[in-house]
C-alpha atoms as a PDB file:
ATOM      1  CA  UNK A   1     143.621 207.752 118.002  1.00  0.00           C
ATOM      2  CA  UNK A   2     140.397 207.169 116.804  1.00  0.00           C
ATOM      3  CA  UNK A   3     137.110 205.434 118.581  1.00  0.00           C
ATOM      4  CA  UNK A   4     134.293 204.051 116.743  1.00  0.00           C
ATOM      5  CA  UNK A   5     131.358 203.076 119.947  1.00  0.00           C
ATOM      6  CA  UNK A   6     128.402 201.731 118.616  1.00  0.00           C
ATOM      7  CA  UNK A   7     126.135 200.877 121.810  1.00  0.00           C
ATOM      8  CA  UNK A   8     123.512 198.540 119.605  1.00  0.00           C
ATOM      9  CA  UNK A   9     123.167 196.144 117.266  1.00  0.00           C
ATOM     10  CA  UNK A  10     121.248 198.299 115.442  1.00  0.00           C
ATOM     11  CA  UNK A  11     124.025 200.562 115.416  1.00  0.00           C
ATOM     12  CA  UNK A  12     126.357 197.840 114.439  1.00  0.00           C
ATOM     13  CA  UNK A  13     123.865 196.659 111.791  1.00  0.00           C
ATOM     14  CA  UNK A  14     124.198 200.262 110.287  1.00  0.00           C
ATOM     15  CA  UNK A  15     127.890 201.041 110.366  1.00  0.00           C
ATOM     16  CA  UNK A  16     127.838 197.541 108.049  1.00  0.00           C
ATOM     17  CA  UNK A  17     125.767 198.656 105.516  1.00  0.00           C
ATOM     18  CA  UNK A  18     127.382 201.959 105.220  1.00  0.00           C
ATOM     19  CA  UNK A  19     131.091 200.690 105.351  1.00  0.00           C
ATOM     20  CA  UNK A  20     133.645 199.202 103.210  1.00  0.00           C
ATOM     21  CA  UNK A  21     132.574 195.641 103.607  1.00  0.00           C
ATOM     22  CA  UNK A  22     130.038 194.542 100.274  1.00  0.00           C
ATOM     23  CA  UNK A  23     130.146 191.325  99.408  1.00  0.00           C
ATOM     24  CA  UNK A  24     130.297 190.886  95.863  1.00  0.00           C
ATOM     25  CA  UNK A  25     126.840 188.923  94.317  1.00  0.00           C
ATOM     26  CA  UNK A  26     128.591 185.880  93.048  1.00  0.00           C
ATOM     27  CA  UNK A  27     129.927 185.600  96.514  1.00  0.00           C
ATOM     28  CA  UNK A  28     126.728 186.230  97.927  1.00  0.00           C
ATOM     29  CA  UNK A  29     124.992 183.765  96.155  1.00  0.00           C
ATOM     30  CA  UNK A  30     127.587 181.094  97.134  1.00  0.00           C
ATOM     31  CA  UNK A  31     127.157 181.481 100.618  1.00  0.00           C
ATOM     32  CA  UNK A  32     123.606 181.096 100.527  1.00  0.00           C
ATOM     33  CA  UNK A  33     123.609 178.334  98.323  1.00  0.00           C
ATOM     34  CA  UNK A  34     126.307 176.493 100.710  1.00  0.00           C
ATOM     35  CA  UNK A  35     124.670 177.829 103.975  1.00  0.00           C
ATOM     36  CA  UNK A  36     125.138 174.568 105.644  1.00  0.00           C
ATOM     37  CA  UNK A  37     129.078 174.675 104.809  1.00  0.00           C
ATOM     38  CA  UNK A  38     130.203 177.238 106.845  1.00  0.00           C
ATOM     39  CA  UNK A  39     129.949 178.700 110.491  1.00  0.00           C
ATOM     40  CA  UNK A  40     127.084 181.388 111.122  1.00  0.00           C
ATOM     41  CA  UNK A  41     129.543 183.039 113.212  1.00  0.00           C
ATOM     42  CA  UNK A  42     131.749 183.491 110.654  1.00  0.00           C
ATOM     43  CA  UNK A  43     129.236 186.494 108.997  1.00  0.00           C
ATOM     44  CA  UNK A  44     128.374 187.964 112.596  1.00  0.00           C
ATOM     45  CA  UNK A  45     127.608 191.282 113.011  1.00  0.00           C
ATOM     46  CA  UNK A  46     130.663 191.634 115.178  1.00  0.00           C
ATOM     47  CA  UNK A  47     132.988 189.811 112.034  1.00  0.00           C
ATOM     48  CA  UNK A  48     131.749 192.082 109.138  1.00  0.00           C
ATOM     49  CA  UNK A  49     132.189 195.400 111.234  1.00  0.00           C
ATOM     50  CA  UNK A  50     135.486 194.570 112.133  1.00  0.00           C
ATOM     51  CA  UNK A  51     136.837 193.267 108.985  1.00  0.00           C
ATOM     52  CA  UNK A  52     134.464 196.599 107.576  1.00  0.00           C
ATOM     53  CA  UNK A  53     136.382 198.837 109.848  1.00  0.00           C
ATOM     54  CA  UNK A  54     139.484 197.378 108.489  1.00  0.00           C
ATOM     55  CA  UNK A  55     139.101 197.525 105.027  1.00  0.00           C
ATOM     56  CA  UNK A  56     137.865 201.336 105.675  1.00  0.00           C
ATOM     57  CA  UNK A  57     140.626 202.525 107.299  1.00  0.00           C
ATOM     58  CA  UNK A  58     143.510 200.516 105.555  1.00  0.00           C
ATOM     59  CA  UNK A  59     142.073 201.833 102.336  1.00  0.00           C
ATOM     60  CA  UNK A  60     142.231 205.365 103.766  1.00  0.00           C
ATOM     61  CA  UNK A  61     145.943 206.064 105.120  1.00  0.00           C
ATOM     62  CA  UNK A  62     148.243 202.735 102.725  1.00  0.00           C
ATOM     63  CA  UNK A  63     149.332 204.577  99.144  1.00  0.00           C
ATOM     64  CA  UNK A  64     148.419 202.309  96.436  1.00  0.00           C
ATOM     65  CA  UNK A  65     151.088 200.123  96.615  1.00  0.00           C
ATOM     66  CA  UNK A  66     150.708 197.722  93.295  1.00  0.00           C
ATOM     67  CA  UNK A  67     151.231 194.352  93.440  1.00  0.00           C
ATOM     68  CA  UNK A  68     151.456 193.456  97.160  1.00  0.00           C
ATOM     69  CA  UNK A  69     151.822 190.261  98.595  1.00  0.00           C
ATOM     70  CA  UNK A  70     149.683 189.481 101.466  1.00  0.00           C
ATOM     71  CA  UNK A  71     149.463 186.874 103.929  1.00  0.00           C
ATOM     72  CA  UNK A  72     146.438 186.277 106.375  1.00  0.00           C
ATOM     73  CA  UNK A  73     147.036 185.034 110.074  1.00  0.00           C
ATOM     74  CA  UNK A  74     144.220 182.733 111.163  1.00  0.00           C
ATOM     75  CA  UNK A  75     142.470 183.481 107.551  1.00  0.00           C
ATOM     76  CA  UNK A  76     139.831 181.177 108.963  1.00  0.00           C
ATOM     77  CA  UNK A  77     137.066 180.768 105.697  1.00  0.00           C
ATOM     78  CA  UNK A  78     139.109 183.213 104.112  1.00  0.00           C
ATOM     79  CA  UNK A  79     135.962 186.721 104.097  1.00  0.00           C
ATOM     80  CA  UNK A  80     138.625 189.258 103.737  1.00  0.00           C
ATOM     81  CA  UNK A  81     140.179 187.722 100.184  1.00  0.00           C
ATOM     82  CA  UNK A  82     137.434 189.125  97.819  1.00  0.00           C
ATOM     83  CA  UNK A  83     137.210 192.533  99.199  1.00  0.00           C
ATOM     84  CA  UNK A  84     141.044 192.921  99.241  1.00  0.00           C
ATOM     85  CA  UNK A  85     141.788 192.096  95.708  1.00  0.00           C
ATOM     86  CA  UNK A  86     138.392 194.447  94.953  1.00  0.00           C
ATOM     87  CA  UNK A  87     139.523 197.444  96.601  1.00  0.00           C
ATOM     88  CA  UNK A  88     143.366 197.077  96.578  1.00  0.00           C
ATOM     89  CA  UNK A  89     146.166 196.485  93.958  1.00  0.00           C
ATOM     90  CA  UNK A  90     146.766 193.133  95.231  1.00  0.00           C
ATOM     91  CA  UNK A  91     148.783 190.463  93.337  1.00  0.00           C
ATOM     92  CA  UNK A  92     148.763 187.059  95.632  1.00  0.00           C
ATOM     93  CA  UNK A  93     147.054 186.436  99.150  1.00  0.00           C
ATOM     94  CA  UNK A  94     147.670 183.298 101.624  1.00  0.00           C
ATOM     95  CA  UNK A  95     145.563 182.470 104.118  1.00  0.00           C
ATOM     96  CA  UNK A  96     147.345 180.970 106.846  1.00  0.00           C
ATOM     97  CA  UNK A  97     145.191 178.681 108.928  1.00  0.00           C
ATOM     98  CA  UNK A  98     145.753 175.482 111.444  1.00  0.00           C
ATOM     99  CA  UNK A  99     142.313 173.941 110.308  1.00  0.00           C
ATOM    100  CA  UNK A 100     142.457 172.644 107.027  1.00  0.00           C
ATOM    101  CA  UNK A 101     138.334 172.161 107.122  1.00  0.00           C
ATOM    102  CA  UNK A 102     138.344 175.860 107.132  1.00  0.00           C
ATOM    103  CA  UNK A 103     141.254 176.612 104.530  1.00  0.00           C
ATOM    104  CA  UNK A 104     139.259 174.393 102.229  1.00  0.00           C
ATOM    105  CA  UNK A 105     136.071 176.365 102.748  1.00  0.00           C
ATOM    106  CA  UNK A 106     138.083 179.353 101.994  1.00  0.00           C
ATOM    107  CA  UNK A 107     139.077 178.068  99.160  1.00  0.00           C
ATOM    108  CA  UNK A 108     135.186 177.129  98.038  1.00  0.00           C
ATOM    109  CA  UNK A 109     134.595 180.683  98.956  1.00  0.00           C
ATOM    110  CA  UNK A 110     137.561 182.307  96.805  1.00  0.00           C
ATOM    111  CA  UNK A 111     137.669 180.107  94.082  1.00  0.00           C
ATOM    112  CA  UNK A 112     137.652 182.426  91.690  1.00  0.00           C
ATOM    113  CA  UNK A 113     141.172 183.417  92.985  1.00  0.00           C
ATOM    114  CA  UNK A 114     142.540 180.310  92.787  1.00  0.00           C
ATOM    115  CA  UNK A 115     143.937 180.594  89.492  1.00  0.00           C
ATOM    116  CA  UNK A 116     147.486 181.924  88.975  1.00  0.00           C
ATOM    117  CA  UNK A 117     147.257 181.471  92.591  1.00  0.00           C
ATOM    118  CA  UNK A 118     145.656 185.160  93.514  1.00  0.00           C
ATOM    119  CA  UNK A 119     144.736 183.433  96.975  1.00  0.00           C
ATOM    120  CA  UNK A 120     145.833 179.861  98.302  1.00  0.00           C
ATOM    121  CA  UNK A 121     145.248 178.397 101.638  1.00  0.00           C
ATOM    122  CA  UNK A 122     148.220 176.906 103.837  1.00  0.00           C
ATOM    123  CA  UNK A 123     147.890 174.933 106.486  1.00  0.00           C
ATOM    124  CA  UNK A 124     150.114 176.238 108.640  1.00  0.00           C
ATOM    125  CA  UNK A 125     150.810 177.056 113.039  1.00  0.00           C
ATOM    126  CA  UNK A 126     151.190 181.034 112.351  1.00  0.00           C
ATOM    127  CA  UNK A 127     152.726 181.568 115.459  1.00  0.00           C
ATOM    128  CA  UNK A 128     155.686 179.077 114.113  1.00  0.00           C
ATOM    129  CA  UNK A 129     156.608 180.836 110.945  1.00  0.00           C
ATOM    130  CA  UNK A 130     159.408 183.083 110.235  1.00  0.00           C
ATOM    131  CA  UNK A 131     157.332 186.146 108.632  1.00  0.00           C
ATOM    132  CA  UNK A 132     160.312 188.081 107.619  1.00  0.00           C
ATOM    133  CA  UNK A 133     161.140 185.161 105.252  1.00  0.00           C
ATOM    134  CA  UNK A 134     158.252 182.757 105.097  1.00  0.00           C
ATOM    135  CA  UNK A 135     158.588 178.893 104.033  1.00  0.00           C
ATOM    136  CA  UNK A 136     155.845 176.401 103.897  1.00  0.00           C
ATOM    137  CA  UNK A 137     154.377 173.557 102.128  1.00  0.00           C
ATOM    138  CA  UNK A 138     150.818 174.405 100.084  1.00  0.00           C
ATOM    139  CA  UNK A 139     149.637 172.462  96.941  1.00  0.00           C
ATOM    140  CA  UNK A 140     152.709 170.058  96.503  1.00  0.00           C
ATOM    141  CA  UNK A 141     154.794 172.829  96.695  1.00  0.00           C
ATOM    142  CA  UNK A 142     157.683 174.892  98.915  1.00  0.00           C
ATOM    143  CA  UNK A 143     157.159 178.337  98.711  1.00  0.00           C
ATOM    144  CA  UNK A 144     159.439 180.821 100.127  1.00  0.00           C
ATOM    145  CA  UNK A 145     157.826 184.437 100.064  1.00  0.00           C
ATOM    146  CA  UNK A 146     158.601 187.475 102.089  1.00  0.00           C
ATOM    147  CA  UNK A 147     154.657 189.396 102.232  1.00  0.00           C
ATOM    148  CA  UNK A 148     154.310 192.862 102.033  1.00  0.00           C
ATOM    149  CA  UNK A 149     151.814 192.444 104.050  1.00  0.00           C
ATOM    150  CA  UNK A 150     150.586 190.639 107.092  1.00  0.00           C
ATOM    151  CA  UNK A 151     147.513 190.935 108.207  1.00  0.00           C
ATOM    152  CA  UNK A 152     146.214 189.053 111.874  1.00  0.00           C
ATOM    153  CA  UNK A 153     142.685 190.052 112.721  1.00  0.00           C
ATOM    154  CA  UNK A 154     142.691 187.356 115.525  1.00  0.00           C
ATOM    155  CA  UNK A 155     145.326 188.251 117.652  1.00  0.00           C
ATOM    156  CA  UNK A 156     143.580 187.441 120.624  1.00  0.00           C
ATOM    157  CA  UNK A 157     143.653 183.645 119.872  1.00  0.00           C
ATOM    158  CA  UNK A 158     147.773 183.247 119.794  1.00  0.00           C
ATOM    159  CA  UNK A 159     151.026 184.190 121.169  1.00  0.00           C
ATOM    160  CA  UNK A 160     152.780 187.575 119.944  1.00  0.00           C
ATOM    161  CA  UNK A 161     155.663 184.981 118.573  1.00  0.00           C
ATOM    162  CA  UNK A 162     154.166 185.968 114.590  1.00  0.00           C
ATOM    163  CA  UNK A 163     154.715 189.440 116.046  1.00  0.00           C
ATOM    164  CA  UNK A 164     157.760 189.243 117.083  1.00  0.00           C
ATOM    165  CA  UNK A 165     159.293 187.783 113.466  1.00  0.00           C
ATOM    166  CA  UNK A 166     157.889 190.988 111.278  1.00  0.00           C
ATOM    167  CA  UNK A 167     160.597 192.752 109.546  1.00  0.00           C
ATOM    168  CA  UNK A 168     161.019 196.835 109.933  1.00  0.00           C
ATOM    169  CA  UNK A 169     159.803 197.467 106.116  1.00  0.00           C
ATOM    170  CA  UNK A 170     156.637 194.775 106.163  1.00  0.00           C
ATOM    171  CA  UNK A 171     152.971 196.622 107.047  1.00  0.00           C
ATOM    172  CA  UNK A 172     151.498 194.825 109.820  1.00  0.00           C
ATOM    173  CA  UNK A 173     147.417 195.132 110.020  1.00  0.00           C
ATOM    174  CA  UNK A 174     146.229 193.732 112.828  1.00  0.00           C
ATOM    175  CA  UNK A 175     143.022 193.512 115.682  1.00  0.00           C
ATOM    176  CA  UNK A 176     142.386 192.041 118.905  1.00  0.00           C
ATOM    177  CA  UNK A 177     139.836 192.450 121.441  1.00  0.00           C
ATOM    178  CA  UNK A 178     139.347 192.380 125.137  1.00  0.00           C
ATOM    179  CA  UNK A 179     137.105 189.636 125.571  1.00  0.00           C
ATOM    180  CA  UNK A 180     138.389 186.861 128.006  1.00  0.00           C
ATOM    181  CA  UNK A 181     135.144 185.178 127.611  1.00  0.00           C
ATOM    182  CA  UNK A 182     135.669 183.448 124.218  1.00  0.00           C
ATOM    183  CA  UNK A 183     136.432 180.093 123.771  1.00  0.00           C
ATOM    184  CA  UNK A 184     140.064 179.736 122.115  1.00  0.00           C
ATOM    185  CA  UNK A 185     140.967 183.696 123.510  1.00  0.00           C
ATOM    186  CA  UNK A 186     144.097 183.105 125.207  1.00  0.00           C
ATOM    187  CA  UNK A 187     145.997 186.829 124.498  1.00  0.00           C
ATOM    188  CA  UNK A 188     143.185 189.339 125.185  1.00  0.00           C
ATOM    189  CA  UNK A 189     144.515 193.259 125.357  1.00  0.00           C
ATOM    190  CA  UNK A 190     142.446 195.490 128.368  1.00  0.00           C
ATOM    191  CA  UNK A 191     143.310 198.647 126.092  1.00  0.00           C
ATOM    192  CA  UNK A 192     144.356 200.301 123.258  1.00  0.00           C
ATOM    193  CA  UNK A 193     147.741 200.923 125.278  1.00  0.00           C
ATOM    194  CA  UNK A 194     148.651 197.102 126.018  1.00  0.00           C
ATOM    195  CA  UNK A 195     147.650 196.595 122.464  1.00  0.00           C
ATOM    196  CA  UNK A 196     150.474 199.237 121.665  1.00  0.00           C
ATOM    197  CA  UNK A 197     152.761 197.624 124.434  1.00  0.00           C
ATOM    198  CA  UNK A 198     152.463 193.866 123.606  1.00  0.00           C
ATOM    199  CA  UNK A 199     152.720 194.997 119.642  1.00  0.00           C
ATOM    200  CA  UNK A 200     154.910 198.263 119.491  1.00  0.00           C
ATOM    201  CA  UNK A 201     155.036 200.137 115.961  1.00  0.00           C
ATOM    202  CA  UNK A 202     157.666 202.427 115.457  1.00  0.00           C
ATOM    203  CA  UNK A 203     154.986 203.999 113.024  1.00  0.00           C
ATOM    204  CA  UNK A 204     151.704 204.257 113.587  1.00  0.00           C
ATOM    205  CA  UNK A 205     149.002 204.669 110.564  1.00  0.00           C
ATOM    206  CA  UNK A 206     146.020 204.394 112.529  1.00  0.00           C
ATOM    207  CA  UNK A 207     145.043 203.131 115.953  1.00  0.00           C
ATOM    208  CA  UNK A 208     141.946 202.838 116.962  1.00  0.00           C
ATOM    209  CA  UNK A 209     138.958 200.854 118.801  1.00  0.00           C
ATOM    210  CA  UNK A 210     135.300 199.582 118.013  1.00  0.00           C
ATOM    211  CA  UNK A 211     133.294 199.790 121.185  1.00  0.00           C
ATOM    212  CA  UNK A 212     130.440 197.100 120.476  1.00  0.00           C
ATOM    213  CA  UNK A 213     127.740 195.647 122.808  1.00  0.00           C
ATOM    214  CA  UNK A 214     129.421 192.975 123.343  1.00  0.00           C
ATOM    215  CA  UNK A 215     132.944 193.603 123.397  1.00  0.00           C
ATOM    216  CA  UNK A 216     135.877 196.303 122.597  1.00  0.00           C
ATOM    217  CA  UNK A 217     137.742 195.103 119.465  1.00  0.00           C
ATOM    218  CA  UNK A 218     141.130 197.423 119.075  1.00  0.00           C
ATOM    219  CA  UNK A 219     143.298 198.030 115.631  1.00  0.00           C
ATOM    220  CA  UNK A 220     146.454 199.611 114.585  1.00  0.00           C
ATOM    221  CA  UNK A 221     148.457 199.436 111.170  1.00  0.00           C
ATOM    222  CA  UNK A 222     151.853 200.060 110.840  1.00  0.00           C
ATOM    223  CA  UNK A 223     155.250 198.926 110.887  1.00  0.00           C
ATOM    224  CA  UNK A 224     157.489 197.491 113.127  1.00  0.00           C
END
């Protein structure tokens, strides 16, 4: 069980530029040429470390498994796509989203992905599919798709019902936090232990927690 505290923003601002997390230039240059598109939040100090922390680690202790299918649970504007396909073997990712303002941001964002469809967006209630064998509607089309992996890095803003429809052999990468004081976090965790209760993993590839100033964000990876 690792813990990663970083007690300032300073601190924070430092574990960024030394992690995982780079943003590649042409995606770089996109944002700040669209600024006004997307949410400030969305490239928080507290955002980047966490999604840092998880590329880090993820990279670390998963084999190269070539060709995986991915799908992302509240993908949001869709940060994590580019540095997934950079650093992994990665053939397809969905972004699973409720807001279809922010799946088509994503898209903006990753558009360079969009061909052969390396990343799509789908409007979709995550905590209402069947992740073990997934079916939904996305550019005129029914896809059915079982993902190697699933990956929910906002855990804290649903029910564990996605949870709960993982299959034994799919790798599930996924965060919450313990702040109650978020708008739209209904399913905080106190610890790394009711993480580990309300999500159980017959095994674990890492578990851990980033102590921030303003909040304790915890993450484990493993399957079911």
């Amino acid at each position: 069980m690792k813990h990663i505290k970083l007690d300032t923003w300073e601190e924070v601002s430092d574990y960024i530029d030394s992690g995982f997390l780079k943003i590649s230039m042409s995606q770089f240059e996109h944002i700040v040429q669209h600024s006004s598109l997307y949410p400030k939040h969305a490239f928080s100090k507290g955002q980047l470390a966490s999604k840092s922390w998880l590329l880090k680690e993820l990279y670390r202790v998963i084999p190269l498994q070539p060709n995986a299918t991915v799908i992302i649970l509240g993908s949001w504007i869709g940060s994590l796509v580019d540095p997934l396909h950079r650093a992994l073997s990665i053939e397809r990712i969905y972004g699973v989203d409720a807001d279809p303002t922010a799946l088509d941001l994503s898209e903006r964002l990753n558009q360079k992905y969009l061909a052969g469809w390396r990343y799509k967006g789908v409007v979709a209630d995550a905590t209402e599919l069947d992740l073990s064998n997934c079916e939904f509607e996305t550019g005129g089309e029914l896809i059915s798709v079982k993902p190697d992996w699933i990956i929910n890095t906002s855990a804290e803003h649903m029910s564990t019902d996605w949870f709960d429809t993982i299959d034994s052999n799919q790798l599930c990468i996924m965060q919450t936090n313990n702040s109650e004081n978020f708008e739209g976090h209904i399913n905080t965790c106190s610890s790394i232990e009711d993480m580990q209760t309300k999500y159980p993993l017959t095994k674990t590839h890492y578990v851990g927690s980033m102590i921030t100033p303003a909040y304790t964000r915890y993450m484990q990876i493993g399957y079911k």
